[in-house]
PDB file of N, CA and C in Angstrom:
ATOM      1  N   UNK A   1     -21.930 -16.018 -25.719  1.00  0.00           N
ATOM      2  CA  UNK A   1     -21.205 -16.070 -26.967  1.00  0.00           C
ATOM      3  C   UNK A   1     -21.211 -14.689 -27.603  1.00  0.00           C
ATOM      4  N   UNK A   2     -20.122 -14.291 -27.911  1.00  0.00           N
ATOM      5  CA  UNK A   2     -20.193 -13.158 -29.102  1.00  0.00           C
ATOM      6  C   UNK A   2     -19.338 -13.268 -30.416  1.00  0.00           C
ATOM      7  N   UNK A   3     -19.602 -12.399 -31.093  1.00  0.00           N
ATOM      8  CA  UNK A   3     -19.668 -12.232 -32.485  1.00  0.00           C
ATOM      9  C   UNK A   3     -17.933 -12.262 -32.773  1.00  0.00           C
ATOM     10  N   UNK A   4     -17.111 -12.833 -33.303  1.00  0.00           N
ATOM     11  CA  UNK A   4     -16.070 -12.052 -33.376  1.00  0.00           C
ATOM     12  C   UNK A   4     -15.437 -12.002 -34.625  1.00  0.00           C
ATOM     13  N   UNK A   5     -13.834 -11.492 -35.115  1.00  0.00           N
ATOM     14  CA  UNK A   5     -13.292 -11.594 -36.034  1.00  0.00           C
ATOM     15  C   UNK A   5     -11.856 -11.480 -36.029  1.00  0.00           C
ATOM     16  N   UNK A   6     -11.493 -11.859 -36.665  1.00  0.00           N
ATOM     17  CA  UNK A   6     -11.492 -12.445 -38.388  1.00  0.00           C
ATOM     18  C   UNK A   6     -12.443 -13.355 -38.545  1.00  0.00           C
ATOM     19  N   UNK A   7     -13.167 -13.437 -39.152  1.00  0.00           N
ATOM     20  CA  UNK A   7     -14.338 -14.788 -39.329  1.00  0.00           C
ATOM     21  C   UNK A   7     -13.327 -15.977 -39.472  1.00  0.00           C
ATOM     22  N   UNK A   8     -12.217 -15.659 -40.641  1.00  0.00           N
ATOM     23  CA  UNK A   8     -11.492 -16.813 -41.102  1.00  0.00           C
ATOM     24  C   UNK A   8     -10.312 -15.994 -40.942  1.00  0.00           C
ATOM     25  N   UNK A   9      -9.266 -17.099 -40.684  1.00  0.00           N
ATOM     26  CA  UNK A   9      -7.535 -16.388 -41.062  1.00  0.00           C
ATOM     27  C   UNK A   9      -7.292 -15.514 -42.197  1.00  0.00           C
ATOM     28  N   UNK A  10      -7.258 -14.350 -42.138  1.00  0.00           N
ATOM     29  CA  UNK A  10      -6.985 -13.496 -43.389  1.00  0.00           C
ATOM     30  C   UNK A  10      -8.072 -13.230 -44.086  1.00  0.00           C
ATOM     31  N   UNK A  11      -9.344 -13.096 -43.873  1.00  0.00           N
ATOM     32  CA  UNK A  11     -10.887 -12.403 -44.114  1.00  0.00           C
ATOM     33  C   UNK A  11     -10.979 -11.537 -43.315  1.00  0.00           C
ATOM     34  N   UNK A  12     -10.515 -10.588 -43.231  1.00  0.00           N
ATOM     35  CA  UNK A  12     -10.637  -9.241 -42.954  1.00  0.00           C
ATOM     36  C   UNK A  12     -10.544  -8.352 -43.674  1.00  0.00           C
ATOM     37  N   UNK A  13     -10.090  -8.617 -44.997  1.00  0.00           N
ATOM     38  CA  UNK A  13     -10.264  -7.631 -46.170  1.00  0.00           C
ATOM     39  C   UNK A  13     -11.766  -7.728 -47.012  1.00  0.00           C
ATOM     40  N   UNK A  14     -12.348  -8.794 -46.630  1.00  0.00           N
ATOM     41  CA  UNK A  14     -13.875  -9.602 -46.924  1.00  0.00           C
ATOM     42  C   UNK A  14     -14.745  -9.553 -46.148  1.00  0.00           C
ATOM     43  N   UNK A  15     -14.355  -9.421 -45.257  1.00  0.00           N
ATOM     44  CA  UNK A  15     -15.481  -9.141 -44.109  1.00  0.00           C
ATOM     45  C   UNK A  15     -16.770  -7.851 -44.410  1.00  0.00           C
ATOM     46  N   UNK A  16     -18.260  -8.086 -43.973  1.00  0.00           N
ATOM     47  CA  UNK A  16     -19.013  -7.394 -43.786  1.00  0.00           C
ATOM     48  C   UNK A  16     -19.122  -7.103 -42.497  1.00  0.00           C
ATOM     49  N   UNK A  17     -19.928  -6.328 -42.063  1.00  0.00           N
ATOM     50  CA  UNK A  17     -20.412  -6.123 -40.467  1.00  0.00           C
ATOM     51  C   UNK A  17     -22.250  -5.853 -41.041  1.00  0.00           C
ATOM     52  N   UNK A  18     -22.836  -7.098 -40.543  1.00  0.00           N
ATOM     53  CA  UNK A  18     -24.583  -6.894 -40.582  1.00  0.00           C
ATOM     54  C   UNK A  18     -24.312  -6.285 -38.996  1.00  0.00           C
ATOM     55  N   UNK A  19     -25.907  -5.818 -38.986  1.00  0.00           N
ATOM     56  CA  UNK A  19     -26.078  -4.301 -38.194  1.00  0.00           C
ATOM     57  C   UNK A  19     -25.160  -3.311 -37.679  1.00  0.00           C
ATOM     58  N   UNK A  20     -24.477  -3.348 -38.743  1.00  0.00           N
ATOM     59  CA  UNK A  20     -23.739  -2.033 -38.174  1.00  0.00           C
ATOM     60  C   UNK A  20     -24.721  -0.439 -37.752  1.00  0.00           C
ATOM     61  N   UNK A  21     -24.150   0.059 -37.206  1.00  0.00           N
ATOM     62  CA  UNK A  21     -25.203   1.186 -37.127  1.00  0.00           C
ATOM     63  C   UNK A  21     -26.513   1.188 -36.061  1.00  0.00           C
ATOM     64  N   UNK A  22     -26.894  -0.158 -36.145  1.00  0.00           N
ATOM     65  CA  UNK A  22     -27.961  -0.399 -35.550  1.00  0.00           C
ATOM     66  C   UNK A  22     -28.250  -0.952 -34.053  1.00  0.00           C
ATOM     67  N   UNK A  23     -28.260   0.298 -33.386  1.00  0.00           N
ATOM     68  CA  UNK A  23     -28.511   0.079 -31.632  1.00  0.00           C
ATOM     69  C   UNK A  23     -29.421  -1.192 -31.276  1.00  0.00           C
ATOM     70  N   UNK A  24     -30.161  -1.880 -31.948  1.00  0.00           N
ATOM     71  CA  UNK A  24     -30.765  -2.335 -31.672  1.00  0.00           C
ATOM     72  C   UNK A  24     -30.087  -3.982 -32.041  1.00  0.00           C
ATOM     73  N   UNK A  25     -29.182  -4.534 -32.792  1.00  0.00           N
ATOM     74  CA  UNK A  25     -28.273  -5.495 -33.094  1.00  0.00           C
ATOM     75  C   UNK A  25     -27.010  -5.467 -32.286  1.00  0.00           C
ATOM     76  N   UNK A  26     -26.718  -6.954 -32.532  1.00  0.00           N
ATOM     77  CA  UNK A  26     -25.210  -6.891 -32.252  1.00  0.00           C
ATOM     78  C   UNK A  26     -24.642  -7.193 -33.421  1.00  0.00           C
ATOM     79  N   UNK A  27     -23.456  -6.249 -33.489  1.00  0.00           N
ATOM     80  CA  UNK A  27     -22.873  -5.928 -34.812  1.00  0.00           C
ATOM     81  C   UNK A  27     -22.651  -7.468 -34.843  1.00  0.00           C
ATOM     82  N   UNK A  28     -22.330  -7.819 -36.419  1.00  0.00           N
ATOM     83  CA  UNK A  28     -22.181  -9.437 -36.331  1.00  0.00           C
ATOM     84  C   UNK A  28     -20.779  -9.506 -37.996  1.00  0.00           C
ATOM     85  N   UNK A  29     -20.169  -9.690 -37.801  1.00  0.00           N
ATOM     86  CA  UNK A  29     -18.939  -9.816 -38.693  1.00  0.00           C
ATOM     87  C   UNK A  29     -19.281 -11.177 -39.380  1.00  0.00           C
ATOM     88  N   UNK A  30     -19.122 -11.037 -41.047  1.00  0.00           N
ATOM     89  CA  UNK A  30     -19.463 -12.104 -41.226  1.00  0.00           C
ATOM     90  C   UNK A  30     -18.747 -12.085 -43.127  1.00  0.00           C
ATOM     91  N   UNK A  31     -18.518 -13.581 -43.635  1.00  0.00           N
ATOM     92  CA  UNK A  31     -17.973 -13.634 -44.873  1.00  0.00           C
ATOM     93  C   UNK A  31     -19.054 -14.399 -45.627  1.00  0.00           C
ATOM     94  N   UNK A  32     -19.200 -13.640 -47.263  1.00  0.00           N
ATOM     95  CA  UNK A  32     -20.117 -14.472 -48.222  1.00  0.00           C
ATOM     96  C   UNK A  32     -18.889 -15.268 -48.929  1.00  0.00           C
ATOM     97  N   UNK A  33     -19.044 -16.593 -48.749  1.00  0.00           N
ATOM     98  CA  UNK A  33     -18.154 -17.050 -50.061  1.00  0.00           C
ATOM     99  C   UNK A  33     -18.831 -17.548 -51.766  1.00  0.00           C
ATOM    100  N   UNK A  34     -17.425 -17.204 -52.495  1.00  0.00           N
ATOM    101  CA  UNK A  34     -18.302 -17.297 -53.655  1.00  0.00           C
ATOM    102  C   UNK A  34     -18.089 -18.734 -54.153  1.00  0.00           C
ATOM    103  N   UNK A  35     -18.684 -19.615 -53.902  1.00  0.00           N
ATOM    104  CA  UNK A  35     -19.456 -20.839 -54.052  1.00  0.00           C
ATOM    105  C   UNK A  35     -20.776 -20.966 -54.911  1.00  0.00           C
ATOM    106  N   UNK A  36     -21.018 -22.190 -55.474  1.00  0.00           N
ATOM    107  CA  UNK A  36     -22.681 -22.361 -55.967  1.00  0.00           C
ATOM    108  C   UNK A  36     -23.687 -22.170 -54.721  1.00  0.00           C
ATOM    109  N   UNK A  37     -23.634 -22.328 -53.792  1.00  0.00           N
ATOM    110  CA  UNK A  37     -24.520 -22.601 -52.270  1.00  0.00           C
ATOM    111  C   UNK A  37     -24.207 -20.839 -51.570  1.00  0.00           C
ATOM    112  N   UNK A  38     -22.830 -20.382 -51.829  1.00  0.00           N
ATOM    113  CA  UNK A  38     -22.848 -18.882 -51.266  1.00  0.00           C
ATOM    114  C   UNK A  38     -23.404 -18.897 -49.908  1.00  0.00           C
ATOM    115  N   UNK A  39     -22.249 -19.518 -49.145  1.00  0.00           N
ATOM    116  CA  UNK A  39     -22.598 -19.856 -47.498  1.00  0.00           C
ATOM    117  C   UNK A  39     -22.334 -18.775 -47.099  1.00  0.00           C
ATOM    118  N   UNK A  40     -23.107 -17.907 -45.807  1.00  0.00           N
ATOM    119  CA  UNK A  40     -22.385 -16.905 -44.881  1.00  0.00           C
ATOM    120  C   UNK A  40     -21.597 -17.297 -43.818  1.00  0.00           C
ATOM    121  N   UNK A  41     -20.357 -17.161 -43.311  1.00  0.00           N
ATOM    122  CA  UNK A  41     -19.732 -17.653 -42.416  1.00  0.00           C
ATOM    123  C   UNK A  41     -19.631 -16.877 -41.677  1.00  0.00           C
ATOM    124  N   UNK A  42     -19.899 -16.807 -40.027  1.00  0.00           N
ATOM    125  CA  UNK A  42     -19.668 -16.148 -38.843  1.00  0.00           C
ATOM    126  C   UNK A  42     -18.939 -17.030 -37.658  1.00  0.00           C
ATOM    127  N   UNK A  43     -18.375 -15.478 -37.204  1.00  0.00           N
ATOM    128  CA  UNK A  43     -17.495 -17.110 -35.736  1.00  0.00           C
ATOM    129  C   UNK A  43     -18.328 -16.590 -34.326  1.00  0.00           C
ATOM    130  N   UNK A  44     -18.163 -17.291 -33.882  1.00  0.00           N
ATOM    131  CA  UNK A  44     -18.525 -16.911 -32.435  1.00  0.00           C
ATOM    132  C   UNK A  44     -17.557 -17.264 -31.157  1.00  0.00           C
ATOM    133  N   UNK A  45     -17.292 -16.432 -30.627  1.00  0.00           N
ATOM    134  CA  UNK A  45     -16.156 -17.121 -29.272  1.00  0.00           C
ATOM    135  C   UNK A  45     -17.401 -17.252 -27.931  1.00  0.00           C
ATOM    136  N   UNK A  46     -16.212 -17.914 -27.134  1.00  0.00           N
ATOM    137  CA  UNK A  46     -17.440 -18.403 -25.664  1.00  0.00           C
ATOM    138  C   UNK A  46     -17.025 -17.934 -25.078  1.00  0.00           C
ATOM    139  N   UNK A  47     -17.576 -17.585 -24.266  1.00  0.00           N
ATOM    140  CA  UNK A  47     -17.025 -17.044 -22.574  1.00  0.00           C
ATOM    141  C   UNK A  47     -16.231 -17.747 -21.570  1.00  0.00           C
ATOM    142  N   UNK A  48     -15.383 -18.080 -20.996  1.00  0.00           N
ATOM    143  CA  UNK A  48     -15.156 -18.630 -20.055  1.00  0.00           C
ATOM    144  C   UNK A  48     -16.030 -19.693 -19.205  1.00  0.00           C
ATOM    145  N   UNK A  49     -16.863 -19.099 -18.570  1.00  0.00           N
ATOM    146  CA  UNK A  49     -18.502 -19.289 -18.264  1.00  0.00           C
ATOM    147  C   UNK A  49     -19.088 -20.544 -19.172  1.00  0.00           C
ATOM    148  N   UNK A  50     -19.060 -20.134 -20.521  1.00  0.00           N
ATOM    149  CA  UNK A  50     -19.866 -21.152 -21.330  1.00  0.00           C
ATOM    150  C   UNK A  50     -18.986 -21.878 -21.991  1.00  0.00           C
ATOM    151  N   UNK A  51     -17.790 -22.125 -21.605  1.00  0.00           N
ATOM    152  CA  UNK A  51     -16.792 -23.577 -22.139  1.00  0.00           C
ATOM    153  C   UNK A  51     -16.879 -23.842 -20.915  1.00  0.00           C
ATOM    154  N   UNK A  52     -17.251 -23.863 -19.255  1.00  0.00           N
ATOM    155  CA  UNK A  52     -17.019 -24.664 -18.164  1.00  0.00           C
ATOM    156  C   UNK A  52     -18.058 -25.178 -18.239  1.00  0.00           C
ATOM    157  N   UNK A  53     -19.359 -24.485 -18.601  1.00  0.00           N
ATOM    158  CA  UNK A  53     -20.940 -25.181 -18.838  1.00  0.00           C
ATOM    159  C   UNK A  53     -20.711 -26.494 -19.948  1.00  0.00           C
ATOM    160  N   UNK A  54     -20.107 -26.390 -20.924  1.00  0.00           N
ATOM    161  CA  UNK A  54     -20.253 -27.356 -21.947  1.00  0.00           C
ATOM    162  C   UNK A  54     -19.415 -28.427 -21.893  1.00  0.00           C
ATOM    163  N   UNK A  55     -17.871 -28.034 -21.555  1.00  0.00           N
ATOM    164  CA  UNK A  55     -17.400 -29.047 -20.441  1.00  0.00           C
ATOM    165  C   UNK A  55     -17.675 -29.591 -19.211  1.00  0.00           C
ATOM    166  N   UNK A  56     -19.551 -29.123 -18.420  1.00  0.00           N
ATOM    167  CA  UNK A  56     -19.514 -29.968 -17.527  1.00  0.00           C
ATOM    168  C   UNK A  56     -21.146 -30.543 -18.120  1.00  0.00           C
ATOM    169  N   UNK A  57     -21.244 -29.977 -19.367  1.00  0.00           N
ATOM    170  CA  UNK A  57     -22.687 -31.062 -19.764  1.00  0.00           C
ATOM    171  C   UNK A  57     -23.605 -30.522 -20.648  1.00  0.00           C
ATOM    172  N   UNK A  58     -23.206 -29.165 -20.289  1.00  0.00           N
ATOM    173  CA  UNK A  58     -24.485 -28.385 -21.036  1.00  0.00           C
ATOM    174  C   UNK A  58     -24.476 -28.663 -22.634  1.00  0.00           C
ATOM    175  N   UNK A  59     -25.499 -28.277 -23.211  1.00  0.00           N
ATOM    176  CA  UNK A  59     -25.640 -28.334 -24.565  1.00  0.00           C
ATOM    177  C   UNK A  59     -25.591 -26.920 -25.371  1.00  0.00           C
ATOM    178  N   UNK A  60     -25.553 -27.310 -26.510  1.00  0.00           N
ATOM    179  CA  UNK A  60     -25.014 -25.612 -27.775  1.00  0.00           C
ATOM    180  C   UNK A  60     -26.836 -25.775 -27.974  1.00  0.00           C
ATOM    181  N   UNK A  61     -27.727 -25.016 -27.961  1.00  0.00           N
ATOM    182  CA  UNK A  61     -28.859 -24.986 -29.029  1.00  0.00           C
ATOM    183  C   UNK A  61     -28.958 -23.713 -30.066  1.00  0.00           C
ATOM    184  N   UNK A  62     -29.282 -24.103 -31.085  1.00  0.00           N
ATOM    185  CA  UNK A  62     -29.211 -23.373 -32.452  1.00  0.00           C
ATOM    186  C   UNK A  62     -30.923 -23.040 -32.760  1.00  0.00           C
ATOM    187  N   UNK A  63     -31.168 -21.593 -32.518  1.00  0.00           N
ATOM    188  CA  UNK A  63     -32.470 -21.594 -33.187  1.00  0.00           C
ATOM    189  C   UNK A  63     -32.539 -20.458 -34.244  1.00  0.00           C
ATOM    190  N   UNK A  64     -33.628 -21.061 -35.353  1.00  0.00           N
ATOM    191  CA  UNK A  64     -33.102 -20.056 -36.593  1.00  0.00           C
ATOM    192  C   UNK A  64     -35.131 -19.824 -36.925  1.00  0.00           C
ATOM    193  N   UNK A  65     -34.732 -18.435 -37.335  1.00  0.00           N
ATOM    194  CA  UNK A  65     -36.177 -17.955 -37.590  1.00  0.00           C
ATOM    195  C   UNK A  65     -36.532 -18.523 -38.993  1.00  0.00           C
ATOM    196  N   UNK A  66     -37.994 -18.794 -39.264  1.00  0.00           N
ATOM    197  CA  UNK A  66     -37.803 -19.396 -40.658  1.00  0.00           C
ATOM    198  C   UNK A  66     -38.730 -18.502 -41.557  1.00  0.00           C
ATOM    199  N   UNK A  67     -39.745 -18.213 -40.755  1.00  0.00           N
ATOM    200  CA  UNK A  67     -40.461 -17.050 -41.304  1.00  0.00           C
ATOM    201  C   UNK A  67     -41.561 -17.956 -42.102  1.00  0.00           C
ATOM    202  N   UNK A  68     -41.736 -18.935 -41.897  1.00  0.00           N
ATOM    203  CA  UNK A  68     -41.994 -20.160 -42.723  1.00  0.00           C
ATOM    204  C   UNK A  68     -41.971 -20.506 -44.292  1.00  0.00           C
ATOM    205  N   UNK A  69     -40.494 -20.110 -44.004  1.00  0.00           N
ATOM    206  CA  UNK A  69     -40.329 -20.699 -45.372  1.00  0.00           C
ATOM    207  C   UNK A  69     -39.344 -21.895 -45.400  1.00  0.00           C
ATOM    208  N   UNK A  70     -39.063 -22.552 -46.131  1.00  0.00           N
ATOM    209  CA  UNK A  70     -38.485 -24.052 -46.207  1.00  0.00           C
ATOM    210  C   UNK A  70     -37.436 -23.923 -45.208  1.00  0.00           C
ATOM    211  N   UNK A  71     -36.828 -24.808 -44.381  1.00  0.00           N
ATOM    212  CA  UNK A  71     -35.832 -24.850 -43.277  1.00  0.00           C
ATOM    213  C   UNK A  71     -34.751 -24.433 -44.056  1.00  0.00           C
ATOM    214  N   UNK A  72     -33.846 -23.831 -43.985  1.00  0.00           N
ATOM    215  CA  UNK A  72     -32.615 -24.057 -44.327  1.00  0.00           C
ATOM    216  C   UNK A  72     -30.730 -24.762 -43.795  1.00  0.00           C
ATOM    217  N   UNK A  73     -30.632 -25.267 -44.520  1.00  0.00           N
ATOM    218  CA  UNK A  73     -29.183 -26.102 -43.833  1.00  0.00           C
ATOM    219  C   UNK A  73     -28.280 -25.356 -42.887  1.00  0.00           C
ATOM    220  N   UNK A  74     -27.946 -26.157 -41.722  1.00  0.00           N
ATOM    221  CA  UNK A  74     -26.468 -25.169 -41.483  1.00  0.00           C
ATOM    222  C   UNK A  74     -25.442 -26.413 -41.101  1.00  0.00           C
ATOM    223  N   UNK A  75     -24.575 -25.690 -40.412  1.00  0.00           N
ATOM    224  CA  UNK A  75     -23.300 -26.506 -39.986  1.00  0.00           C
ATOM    225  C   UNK A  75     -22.706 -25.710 -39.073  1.00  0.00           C
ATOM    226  N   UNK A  76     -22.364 -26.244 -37.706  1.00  0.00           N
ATOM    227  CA  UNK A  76     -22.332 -26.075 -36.757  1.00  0.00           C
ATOM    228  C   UNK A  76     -21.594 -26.968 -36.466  1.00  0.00           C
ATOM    229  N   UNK A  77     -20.112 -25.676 -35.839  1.00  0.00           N
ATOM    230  CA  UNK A  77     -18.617 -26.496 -36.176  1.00  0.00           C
ATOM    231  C   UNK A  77     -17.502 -26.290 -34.868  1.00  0.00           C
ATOM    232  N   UNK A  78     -16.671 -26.716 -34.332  1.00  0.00           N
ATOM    233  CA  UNK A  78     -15.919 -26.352 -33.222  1.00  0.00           C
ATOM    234  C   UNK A  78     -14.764 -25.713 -34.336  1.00  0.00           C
ATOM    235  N   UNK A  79     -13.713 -25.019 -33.838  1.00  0.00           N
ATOM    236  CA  UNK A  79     -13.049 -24.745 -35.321  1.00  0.00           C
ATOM    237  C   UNK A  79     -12.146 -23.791 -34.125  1.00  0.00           C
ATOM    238  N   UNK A  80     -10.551 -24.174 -34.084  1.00  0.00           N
ATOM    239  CA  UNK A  80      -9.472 -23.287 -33.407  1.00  0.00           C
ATOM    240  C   UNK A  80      -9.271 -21.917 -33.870  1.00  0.00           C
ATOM    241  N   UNK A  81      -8.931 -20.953 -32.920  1.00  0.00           N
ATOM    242  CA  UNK A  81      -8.819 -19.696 -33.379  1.00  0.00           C
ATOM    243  C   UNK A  81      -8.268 -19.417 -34.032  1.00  0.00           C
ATOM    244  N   UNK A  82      -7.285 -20.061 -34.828  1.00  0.00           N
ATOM    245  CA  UNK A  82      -6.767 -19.714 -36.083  1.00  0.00           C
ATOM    246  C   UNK A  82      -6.855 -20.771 -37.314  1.00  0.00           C
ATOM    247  N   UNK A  83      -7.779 -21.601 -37.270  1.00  0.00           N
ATOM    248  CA  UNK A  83      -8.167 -22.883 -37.822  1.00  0.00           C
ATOM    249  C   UNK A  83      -9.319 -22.121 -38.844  1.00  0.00           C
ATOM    250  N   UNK A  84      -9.310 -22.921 -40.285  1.00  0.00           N
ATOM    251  CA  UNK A  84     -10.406 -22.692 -41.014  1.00  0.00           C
ATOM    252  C   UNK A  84     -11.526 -23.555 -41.048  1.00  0.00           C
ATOM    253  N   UNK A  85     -12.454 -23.289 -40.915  1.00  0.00           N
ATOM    254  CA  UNK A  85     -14.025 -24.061 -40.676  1.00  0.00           C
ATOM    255  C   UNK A  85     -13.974 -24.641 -42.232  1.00  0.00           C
ATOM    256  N   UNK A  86     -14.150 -25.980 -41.833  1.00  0.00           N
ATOM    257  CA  UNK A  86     -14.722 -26.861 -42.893  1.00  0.00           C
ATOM    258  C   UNK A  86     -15.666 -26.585 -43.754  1.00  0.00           C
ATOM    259  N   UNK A  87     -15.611 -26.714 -45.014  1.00  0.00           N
ATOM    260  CA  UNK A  87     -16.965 -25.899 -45.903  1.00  0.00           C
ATOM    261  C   UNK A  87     -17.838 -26.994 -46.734  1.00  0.00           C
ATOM    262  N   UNK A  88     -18.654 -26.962 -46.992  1.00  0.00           N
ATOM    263  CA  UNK A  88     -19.586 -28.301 -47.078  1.00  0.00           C
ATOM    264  C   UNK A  88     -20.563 -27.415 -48.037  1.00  0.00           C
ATOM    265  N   UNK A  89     -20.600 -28.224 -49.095  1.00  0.00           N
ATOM    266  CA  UNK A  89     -21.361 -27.980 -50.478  1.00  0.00           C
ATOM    267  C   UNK A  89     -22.195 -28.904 -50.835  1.00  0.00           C
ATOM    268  N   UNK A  90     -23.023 -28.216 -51.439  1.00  0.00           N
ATOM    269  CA  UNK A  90     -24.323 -28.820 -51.821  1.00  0.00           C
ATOM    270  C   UNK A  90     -23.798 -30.124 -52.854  1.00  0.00           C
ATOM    271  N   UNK A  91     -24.535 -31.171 -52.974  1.00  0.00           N
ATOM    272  CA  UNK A  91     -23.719 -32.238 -54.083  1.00  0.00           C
ATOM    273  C   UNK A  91     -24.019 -31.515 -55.478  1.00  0.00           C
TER     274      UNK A  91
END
């Protein structure tokens, strides 16, 4: 999987890049929206390779560092390349 962009259709004037600069990251394109919750949104595309894996079984796993502090929520979404990802707010 890598990082890609437009995060969203027409967020490219919004867009950040975390690690830019930094040899040691992969640059990662990403949007803050301004919401009460202020979600970061990133896209990721698949490889060829890893849509034949998941179409023949494999699984997505999501691991997030916590540093131990309280878990935090995500959402984890299939979403067309020119499709906007569903946004989901706190009640």
């Amino acid at each position: 999987m890598q990082p890609c962009s437009p995060v969203m259709p027409g967020s490219a004037e919004i867009e950040i890049v975390l690690g830019r600069g930094q040899k040691e990251y992969i640059e990662l394109p990403a949007v803050y929206l301004d919401t009460p919750s202020r979600p970061m949104i990133t896209r990721w595309r698949l490889s060829d390779q890893e849509r034949e894996a998941i179409a023949n079984g494999a699984d997505i796993v999501l691991t997030q560092l916590t540093f131990c502090l309280p878990f935090r929520p995500v959402n984890l979404q299939i979403v067309g390349q020119d499709e906007m990802p569903l946004f989901v707010e706190e009640p």
